[in-house]
N, C-alpha and C. Protein backbone atom coordinates (compact mmCIF):
# COMPACT_ATOMS: atom_id res chain seq x y z
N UNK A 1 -51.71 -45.18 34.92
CA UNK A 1 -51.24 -45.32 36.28
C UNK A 1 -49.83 -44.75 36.38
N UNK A 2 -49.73 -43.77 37.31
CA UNK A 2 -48.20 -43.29 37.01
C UNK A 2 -47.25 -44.18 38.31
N UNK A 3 -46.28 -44.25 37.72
CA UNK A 3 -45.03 -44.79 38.10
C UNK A 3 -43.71 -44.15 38.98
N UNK A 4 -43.03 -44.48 39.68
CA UNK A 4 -41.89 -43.62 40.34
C UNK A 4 -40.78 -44.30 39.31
N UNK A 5 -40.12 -42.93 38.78
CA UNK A 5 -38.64 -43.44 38.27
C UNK A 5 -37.30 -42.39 38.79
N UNK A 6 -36.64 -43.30 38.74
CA UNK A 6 -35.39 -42.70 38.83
C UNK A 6 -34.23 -42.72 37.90
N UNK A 7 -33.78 -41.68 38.15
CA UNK A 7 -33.32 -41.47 36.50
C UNK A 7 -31.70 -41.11 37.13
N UNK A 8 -30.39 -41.79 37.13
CA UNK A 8 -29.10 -41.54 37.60
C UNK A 8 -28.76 -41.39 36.42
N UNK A 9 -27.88 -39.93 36.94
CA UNK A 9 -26.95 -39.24 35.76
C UNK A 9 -25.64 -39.20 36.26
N UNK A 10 -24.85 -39.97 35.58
CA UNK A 10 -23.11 -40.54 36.29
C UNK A 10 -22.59 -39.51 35.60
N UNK A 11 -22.88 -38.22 34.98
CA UNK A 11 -21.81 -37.72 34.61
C UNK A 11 -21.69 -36.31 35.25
N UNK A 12 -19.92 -36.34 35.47
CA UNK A 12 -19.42 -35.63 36.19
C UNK A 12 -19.47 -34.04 36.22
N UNK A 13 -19.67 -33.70 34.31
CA UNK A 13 -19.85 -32.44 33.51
C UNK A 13 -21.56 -32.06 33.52
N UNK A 14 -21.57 -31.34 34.40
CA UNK A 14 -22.79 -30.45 33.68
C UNK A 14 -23.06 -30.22 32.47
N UNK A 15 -24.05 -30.01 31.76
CA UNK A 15 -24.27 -29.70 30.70
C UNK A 15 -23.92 -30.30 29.48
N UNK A 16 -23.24 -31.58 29.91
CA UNK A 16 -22.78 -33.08 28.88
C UNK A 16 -23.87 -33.60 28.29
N UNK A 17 -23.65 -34.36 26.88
CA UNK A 17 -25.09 -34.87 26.31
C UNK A 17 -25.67 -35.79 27.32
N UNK A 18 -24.93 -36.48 28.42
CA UNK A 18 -25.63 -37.75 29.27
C UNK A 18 -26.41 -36.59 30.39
N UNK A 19 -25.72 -35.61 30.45
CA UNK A 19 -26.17 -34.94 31.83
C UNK A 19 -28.08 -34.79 30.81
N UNK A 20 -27.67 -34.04 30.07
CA UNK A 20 -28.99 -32.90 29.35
C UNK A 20 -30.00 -34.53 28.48
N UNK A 21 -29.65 -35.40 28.75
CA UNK A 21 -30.49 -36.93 27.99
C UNK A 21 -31.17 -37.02 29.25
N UNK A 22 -30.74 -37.32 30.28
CA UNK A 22 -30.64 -37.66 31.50
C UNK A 22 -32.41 -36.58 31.72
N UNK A 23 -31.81 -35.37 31.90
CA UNK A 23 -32.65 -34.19 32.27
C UNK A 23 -33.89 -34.51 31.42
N UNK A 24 -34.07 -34.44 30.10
CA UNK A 24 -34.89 -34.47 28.98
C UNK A 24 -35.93 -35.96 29.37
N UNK A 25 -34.90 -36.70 29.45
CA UNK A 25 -35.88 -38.13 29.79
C UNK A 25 -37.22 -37.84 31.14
N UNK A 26 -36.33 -37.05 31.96
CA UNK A 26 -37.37 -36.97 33.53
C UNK A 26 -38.66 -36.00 32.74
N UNK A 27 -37.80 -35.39 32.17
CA UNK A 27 -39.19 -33.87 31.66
C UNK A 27 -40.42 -34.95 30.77
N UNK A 28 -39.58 -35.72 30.40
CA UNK A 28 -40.63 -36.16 29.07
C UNK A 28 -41.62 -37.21 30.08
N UNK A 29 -40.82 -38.17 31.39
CA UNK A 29 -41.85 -39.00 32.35
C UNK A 29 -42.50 -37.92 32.56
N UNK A 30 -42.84 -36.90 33.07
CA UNK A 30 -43.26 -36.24 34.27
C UNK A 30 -44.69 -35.27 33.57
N UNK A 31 -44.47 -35.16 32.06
CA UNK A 31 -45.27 -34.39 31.12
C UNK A 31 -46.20 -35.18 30.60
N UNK A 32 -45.51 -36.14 30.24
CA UNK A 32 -46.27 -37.21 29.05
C UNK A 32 -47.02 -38.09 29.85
N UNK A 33 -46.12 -38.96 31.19
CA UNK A 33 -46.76 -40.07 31.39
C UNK A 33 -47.60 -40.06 33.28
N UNK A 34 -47.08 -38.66 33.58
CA UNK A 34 -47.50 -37.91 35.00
C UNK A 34 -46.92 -38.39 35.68
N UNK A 35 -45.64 -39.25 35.78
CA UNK A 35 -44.85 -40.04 36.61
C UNK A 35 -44.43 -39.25 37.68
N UNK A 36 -44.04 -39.71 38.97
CA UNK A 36 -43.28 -39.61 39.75
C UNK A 36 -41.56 -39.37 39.43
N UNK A 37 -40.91 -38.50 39.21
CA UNK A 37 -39.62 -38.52 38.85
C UNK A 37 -38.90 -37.97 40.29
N UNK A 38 -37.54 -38.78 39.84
CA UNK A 38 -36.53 -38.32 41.19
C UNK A 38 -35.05 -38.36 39.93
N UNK A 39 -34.75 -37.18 39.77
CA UNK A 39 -32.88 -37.36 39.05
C UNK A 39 -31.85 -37.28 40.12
N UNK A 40 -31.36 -38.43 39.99
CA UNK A 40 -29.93 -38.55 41.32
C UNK A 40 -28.70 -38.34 40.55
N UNK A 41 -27.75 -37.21 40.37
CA UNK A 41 -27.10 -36.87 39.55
C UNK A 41 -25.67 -36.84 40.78
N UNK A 42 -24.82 -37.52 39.99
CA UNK A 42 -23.42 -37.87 41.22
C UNK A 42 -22.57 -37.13 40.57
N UNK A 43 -22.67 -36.07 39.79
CA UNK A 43 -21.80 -34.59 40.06
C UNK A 43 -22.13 -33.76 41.58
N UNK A 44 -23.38 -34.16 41.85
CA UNK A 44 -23.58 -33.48 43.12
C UNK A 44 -23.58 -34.13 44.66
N UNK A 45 -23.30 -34.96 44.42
CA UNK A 45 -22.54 -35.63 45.28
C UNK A 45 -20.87 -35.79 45.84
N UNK A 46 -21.08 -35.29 47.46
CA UNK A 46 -19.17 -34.95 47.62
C UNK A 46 -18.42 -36.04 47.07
């Protein structure tokens, strides 16, 4: 049964190990478990 997750990435640096954990985690819901993914990443936010 797939699931909605959301996955917040607080860090400010692109390309930081939290940013690219962050990224990796959604790829791995979205492949493995067919989840619903949403990444809300507050570098991109004004």
């Amino acid at each position: 049964m797939a699931k909605k997750v959301l996955i917040i990435s607080t860090s400010l640096r692109g390309g930081s190990n939290s940013d690219i954990l962050a990224n990796e985690c959604a790829k791995g819901a979205k492949e493995v478990g067919g989840h619903d993914v949403e990444l809300l990443s507050l570098k991109r936010l004004p």
